[in-house]
PDB file of N, CA and C in Angstrom:
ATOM      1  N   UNK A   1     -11.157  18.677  57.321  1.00  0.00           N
ATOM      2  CA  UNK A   1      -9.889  19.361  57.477  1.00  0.00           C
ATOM      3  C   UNK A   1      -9.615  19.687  58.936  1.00  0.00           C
ATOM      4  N   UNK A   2     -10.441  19.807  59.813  1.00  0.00           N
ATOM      5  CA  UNK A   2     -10.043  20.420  60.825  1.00  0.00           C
ATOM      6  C   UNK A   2      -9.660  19.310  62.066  1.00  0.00           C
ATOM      7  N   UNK A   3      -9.882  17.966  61.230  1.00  0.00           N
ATOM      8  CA  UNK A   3      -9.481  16.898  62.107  1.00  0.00           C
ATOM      9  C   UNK A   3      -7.754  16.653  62.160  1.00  0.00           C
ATOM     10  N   UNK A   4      -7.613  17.126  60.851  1.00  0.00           N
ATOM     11  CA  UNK A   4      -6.111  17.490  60.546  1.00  0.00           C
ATOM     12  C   UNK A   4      -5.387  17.916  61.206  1.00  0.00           C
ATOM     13  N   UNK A   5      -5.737  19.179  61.792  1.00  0.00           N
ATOM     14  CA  UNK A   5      -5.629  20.262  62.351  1.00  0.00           C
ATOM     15  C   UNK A   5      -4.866  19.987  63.552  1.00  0.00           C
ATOM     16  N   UNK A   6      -3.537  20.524  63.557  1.00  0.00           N
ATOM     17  CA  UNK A   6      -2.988  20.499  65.270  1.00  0.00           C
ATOM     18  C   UNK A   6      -4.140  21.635  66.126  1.00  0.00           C
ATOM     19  N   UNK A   7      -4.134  20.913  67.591  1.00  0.00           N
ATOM     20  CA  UNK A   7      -4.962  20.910  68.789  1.00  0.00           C
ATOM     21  C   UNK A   7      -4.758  22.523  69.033  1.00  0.00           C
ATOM     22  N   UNK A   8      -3.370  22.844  68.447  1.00  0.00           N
ATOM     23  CA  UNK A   8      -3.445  24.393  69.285  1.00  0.00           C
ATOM     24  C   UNK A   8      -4.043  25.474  68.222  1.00  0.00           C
ATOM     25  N   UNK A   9      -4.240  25.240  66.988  1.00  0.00           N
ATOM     26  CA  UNK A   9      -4.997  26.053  66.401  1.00  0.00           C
ATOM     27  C   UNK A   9      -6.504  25.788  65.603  1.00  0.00           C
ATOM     28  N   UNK A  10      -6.993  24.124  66.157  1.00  0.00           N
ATOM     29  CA  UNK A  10      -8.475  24.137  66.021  1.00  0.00           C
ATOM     30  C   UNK A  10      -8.982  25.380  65.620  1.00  0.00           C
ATOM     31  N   UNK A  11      -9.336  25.687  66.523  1.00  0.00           N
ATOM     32  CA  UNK A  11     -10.449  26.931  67.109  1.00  0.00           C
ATOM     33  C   UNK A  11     -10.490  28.044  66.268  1.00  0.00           C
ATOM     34  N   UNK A  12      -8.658  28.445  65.591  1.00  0.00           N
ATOM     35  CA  UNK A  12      -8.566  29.182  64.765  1.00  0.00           C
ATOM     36  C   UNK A  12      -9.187  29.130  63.013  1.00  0.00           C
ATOM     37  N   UNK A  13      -8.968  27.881  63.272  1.00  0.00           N
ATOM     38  CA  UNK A  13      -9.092  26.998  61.623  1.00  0.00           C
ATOM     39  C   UNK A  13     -10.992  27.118  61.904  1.00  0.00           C
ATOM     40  N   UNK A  14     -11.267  26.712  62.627  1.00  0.00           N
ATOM     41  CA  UNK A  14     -12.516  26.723  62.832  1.00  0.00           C
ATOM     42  C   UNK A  14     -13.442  27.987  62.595  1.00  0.00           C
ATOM     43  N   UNK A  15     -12.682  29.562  63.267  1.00  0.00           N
ATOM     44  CA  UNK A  15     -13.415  30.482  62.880  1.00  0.00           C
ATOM     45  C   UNK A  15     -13.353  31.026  61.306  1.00  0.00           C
ATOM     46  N   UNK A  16     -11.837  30.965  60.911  1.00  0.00           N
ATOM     47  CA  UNK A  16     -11.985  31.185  59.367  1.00  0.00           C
ATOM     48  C   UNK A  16     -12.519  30.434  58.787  1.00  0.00           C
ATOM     49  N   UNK A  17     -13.081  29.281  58.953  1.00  0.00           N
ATOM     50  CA  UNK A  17     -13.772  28.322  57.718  1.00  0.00           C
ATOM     51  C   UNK A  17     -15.672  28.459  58.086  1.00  0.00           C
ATOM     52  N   UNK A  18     -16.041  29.121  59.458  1.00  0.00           N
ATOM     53  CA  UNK A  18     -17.048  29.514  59.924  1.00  0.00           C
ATOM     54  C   UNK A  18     -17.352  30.947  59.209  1.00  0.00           C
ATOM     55  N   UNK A  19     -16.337  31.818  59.063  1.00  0.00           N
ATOM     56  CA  UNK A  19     -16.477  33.045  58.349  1.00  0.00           C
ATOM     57  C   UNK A  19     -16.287  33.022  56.877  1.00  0.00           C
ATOM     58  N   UNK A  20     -15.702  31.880  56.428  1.00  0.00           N
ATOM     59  CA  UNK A  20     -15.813  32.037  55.072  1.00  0.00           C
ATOM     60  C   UNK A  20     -17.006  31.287  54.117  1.00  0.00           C
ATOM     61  N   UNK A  21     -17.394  29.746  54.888  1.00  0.00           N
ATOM     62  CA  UNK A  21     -18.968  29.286  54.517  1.00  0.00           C
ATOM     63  C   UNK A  21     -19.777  30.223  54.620  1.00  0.00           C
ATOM     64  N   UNK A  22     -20.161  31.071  55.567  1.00  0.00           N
ATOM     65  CA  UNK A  22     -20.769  32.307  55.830  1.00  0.00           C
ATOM     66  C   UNK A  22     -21.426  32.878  54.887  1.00  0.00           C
ATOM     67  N   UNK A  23     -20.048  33.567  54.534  1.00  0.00           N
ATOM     68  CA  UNK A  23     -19.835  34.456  53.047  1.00  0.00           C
ATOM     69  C   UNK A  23     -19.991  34.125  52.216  1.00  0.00           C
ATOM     70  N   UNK A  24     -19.285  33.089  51.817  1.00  0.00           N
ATOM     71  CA  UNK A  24     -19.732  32.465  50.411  1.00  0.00           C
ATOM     72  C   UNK A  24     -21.188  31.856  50.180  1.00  0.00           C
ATOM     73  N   UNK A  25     -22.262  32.048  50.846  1.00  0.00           N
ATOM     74  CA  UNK A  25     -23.780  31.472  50.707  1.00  0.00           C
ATOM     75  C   UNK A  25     -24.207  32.810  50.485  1.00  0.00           C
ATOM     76  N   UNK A  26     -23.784  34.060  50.707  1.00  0.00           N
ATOM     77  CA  UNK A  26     -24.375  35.833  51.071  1.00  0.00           C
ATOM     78  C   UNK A  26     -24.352  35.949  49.178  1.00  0.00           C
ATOM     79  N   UNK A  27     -22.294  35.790  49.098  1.00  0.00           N
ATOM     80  CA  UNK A  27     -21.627  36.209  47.913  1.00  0.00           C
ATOM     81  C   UNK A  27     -22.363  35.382  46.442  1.00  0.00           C
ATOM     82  N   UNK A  28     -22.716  33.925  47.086  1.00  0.00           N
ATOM     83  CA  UNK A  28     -23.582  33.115  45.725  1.00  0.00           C
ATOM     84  C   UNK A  28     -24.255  33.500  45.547  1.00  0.00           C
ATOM     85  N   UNK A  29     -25.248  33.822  46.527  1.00  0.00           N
ATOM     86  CA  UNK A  29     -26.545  34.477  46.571  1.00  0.00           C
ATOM     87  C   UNK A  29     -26.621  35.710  45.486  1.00  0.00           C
ATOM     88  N   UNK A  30     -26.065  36.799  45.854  1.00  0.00           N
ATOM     89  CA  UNK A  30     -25.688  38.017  45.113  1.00  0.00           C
ATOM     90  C   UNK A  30     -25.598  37.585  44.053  1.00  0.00           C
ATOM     91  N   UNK A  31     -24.646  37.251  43.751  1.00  0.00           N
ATOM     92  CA  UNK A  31     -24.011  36.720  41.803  1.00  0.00           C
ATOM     93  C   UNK A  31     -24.917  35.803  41.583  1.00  0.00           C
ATOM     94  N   UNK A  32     -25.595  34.758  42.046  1.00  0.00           N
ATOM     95  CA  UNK A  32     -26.631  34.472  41.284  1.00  0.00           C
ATOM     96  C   UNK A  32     -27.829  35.464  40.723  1.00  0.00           C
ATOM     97  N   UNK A  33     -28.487  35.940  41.739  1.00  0.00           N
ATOM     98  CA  UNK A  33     -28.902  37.021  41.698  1.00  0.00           C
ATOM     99  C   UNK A  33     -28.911  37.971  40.375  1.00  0.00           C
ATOM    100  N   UNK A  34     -27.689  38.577  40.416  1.00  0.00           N
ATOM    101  CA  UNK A  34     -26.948  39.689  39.864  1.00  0.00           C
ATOM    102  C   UNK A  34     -26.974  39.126  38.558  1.00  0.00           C
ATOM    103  N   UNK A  35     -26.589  38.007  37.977  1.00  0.00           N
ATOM    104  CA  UNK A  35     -26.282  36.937  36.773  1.00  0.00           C
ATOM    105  C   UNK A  35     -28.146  36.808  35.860  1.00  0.00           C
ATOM    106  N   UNK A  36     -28.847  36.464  36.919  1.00  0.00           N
ATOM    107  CA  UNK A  36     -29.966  36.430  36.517  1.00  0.00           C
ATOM    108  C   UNK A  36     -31.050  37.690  35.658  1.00  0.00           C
ATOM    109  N   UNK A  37     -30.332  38.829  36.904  1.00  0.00           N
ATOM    110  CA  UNK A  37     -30.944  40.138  36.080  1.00  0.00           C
ATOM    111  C   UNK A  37     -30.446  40.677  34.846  1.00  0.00           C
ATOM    112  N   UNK A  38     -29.119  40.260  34.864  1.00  0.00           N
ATOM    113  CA  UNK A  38     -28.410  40.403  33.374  1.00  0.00           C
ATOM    114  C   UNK A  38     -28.345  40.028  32.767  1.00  0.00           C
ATOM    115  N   UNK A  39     -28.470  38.531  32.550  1.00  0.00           N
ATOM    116  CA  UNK A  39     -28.521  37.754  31.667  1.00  0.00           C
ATOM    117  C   UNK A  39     -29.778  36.998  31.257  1.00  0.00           C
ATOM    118  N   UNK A  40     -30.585  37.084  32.076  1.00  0.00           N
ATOM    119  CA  UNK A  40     -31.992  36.518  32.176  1.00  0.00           C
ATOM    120  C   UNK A  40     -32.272  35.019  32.971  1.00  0.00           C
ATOM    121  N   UNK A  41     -32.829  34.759  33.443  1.00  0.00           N
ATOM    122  CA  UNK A  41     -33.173  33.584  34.117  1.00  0.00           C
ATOM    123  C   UNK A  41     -32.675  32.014  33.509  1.00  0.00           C
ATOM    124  N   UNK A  42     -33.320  31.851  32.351  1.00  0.00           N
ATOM    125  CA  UNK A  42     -33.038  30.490  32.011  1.00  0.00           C
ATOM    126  C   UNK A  42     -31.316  30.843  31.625  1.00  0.00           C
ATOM    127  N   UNK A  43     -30.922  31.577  30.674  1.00  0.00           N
ATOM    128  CA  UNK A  43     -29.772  31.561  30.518  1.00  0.00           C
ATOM    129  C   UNK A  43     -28.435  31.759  31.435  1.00  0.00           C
ATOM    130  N   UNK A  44     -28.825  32.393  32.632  1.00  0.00           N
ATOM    131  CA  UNK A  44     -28.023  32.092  33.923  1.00  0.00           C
ATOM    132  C   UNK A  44     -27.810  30.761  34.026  1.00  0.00           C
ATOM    133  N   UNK A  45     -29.194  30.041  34.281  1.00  0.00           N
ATOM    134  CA  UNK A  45     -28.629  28.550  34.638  1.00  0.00           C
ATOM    135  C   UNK A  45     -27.673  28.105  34.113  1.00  0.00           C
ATOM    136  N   UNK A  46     -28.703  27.797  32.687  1.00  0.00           N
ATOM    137  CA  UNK A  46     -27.616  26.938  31.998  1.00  0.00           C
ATOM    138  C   UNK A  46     -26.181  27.562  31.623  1.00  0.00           C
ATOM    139  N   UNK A  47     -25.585  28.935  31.753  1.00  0.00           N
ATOM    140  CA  UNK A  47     -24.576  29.728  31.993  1.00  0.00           C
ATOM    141  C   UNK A  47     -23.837  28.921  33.209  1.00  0.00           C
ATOM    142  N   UNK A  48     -24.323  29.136  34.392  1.00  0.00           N
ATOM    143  CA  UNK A  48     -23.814  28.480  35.723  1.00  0.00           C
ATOM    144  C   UNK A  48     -23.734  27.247  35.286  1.00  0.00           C
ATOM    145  N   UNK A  49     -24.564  26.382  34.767  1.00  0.00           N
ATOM    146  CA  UNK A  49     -24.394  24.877  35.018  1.00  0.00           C
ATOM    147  C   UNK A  49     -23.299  24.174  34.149  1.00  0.00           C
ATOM    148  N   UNK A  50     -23.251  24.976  32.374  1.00  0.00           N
ATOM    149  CA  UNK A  50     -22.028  24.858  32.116  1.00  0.00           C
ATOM    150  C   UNK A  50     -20.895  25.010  32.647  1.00  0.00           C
ATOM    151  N   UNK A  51     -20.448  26.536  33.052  1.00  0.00           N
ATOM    152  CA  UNK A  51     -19.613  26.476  33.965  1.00  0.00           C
ATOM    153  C   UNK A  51     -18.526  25.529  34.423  1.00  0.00           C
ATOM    154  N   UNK A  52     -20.025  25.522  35.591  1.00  0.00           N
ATOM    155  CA  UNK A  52     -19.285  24.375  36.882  1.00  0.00           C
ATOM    156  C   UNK A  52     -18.655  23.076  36.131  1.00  0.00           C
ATOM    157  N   UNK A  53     -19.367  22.625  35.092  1.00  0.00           N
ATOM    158  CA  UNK A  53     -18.985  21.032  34.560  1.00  0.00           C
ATOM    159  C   UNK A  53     -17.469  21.431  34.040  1.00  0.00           C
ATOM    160  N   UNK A  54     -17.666  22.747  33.371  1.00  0.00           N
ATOM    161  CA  UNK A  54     -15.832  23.523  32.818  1.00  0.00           C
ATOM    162  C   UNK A  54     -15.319  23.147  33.610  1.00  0.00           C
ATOM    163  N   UNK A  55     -15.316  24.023  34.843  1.00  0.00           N
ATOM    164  CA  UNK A  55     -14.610  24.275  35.767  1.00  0.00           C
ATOM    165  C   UNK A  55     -14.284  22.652  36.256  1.00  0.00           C
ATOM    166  N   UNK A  56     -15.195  21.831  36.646  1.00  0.00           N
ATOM    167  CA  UNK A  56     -15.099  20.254  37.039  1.00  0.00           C
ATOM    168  C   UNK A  56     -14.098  19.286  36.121  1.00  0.00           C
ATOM    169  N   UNK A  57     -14.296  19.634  34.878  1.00  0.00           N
ATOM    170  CA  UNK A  57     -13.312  18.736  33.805  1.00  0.00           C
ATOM    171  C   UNK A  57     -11.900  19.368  33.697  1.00  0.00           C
ATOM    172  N   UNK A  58     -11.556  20.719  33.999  1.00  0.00           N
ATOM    173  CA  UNK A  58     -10.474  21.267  33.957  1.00  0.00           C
ATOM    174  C   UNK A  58      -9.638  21.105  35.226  1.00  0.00           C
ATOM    175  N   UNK A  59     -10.301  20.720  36.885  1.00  0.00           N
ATOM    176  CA  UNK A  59      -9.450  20.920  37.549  1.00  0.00           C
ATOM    177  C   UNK A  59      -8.692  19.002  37.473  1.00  0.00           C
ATOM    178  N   UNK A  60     -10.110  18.159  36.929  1.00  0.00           N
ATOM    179  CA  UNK A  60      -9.477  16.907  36.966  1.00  0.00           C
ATOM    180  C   UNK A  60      -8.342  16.380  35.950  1.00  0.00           C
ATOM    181  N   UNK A  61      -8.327  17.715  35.112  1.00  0.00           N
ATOM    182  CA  UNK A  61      -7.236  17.267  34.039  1.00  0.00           C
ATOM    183  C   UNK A  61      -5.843  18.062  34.449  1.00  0.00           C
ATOM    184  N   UNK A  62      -6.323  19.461  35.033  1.00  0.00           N
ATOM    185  CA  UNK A  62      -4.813  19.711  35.764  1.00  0.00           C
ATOM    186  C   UNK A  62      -4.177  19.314  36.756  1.00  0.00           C
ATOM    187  N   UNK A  63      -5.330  18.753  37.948  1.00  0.00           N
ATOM    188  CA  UNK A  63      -4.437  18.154  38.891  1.00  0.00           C
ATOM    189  C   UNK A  63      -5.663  16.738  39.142  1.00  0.00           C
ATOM    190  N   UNK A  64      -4.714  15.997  38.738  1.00  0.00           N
ATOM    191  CA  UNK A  64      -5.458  14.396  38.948  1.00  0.00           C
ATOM    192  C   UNK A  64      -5.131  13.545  39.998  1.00  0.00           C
ATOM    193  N   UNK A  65      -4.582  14.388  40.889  1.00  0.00           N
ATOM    194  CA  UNK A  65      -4.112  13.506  42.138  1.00  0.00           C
ATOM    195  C   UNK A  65      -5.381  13.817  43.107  1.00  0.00           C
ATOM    196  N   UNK A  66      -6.013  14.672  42.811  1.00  0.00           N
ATOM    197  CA  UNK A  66      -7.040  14.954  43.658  1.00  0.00           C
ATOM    198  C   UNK A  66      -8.396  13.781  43.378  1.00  0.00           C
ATOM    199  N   UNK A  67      -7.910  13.395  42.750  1.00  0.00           N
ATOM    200  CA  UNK A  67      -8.892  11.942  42.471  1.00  0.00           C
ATOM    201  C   UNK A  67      -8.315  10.952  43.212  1.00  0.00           C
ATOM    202  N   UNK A  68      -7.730  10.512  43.795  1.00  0.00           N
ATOM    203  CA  UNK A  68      -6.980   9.321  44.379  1.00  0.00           C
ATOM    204  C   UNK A  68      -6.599   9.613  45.977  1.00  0.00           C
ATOM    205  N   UNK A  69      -7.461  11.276  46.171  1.00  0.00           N
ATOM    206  CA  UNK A  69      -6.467  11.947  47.241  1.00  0.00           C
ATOM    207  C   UNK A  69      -7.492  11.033  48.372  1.00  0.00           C
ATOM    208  N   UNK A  70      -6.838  10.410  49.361  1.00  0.00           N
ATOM    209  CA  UNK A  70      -7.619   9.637  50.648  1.00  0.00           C
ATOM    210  C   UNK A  70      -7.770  10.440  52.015  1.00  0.00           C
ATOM    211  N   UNK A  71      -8.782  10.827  52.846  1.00  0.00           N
ATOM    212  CA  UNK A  71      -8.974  11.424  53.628  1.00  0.00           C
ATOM    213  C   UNK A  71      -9.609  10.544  54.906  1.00  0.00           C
ATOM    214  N   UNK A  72      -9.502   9.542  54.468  1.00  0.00           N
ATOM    215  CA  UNK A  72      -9.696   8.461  55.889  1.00  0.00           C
ATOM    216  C   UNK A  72      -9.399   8.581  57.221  1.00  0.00           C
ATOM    217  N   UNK A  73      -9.829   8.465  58.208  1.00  0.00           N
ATOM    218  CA  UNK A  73      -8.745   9.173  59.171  1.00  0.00           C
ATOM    219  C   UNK A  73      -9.051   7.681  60.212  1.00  0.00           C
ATOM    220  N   UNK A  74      -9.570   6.962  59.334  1.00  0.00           N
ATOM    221  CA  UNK A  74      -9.759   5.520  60.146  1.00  0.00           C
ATOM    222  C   UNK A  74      -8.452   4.361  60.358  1.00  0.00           C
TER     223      UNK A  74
END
Protein backbone atom coordinates (compact mmCIF):
# COMPACT_ATOMS: atom_id res chain seq x y z
CA UNK A 1 0.00 0.00 0.00
CA UNK A 2 2.38 2.51 0.63
CA UNK A 3 3.80 2.23 -2.87
CA UNK A 4 0.42 3.62 -3.73
CA UNK A 5 0.85 6.25 -1.71
CA UNK A 6 1.38 9.92 -3.04
CA UNK A 7 5.15 11.11 -2.16
CA UNK A 8 3.80 13.85 0.15
CA UNK A 9 2.20 11.68 2.65
CA UNK A 10 4.49 8.42 2.61
CA UNK A 11 5.89 9.02 5.86
CA UNK A 12 2.45 9.64 7.23
CA UNK A 13 0.90 6.37 5.90
CA UNK A 14 3.98 4.84 7.10
CA UNK A 15 3.72 5.86 10.82
CA UNK A 16 0.03 4.80 11.17
CA UNK A 17 0.53 1.40 9.65
CA UNK A 18 3.94 1.23 11.97
CA UNK A 19 1.60 2.04 14.99
CA UNK A 20 -1.05 -0.07 14.16
CA UNK A 21 1.09 -3.59 13.25
CA UNK A 22 2.51 -2.64 16.60
CA UNK A 23 -0.66 -2.94 18.37
CA UNK A 24 -2.26 -5.41 16.86
CA UNK A 25 0.68 -8.22 17.82
CA UNK A 26 0.33 -6.55 21.89
CA UNK A 27 -3.83 -6.68 21.30
CA UNK A 28 -3.57 -10.63 19.72
CA UNK A 29 -1.42 -11.41 22.19
CA UNK A 30 -3.86 -10.34 25.08
CA UNK A 31 -7.09 -11.94 23.53
CA UNK A 32 -5.36 -14.89 22.81
CA UNK A 33 -4.23 -15.01 26.06
CA UNK A 34 -7.42 -13.84 27.71
CA UNK A 35 -9.54 -16.56 25.32
CA UNK A 36 -7.35 -19.29 26.60
CA UNK A 37 -7.92 -18.66 30.37
CA UNK A 38 -11.59 -18.67 29.73
CA UNK A 39 -12.20 -20.95 27.64
CA UNK A 40 -9.40 -23.36 28.09
CA UNK A 41 -6.54 -24.08 25.84
CA UNK A 42 -7.51 -26.64 23.29
CA UNK A 43 -10.89 -25.07 22.89
CA UNK A 44 -9.52 -21.53 22.17
CA UNK A 45 -7.80 -22.93 19.25
CA UNK A 46 -10.05 -24.66 17.66
CA UNK A 47 -12.56 -21.56 18.72
CA UNK A 48 -9.93 -19.18 16.85
CA UNK A 49 -9.28 -21.50 14.03
CA UNK A 50 -12.93 -21.87 13.24
CA UNK A 51 -13.38 -18.46 13.35
CA UNK A 52 -10.91 -17.24 11.02
CA UNK A 53 -12.08 -19.94 8.20
CA UNK A 54 -15.90 -18.01 9.13
CA UNK A 55 -14.60 -15.01 8.90
CA UNK A 56 -12.42 -16.17 5.45
CA UNK A 57 -15.62 -17.75 3.64
CA UNK A 58 -17.83 -14.79 4.55
CA UNK A 59 -15.67 -11.96 3.37
CA UNK A 60 -15.18 -14.02 -0.08
CA UNK A 61 -18.85 -14.33 -0.48
CA UNK A 62 -19.59 -10.65 0.37
CA UNK A 63 -17.11 -9.03 -1.52
CA UNK A 64 -15.58 -11.21 -4.37
CA UNK A 65 -13.80 -8.66 -6.12
CA UNK A 66 -11.18 -8.95 -3.67
CA UNK A 67 -10.25 -12.15 -5.33
CA UNK A 68 -9.39 -10.78 -8.73
CA UNK A 69 -8.15 -7.51 -6.97
CA UNK A 70 -4.34 -7.01 -8.85
CA UNK A 71 -1.66 -5.21 -6.99
CA UNK A 72 1.16 -5.44 -9.51
CA UNK A 73 2.89 -2.41 -9.68
CA UNK A 74 5.08 -3.95 -12.54
Amino acid sequence: MQMLTPDAMRGRVAAVNSIFVGSSNEIGSFESGLAARLMGLITSVVFGGTMTLLIVASTAKLAPKLRNLNLKLY
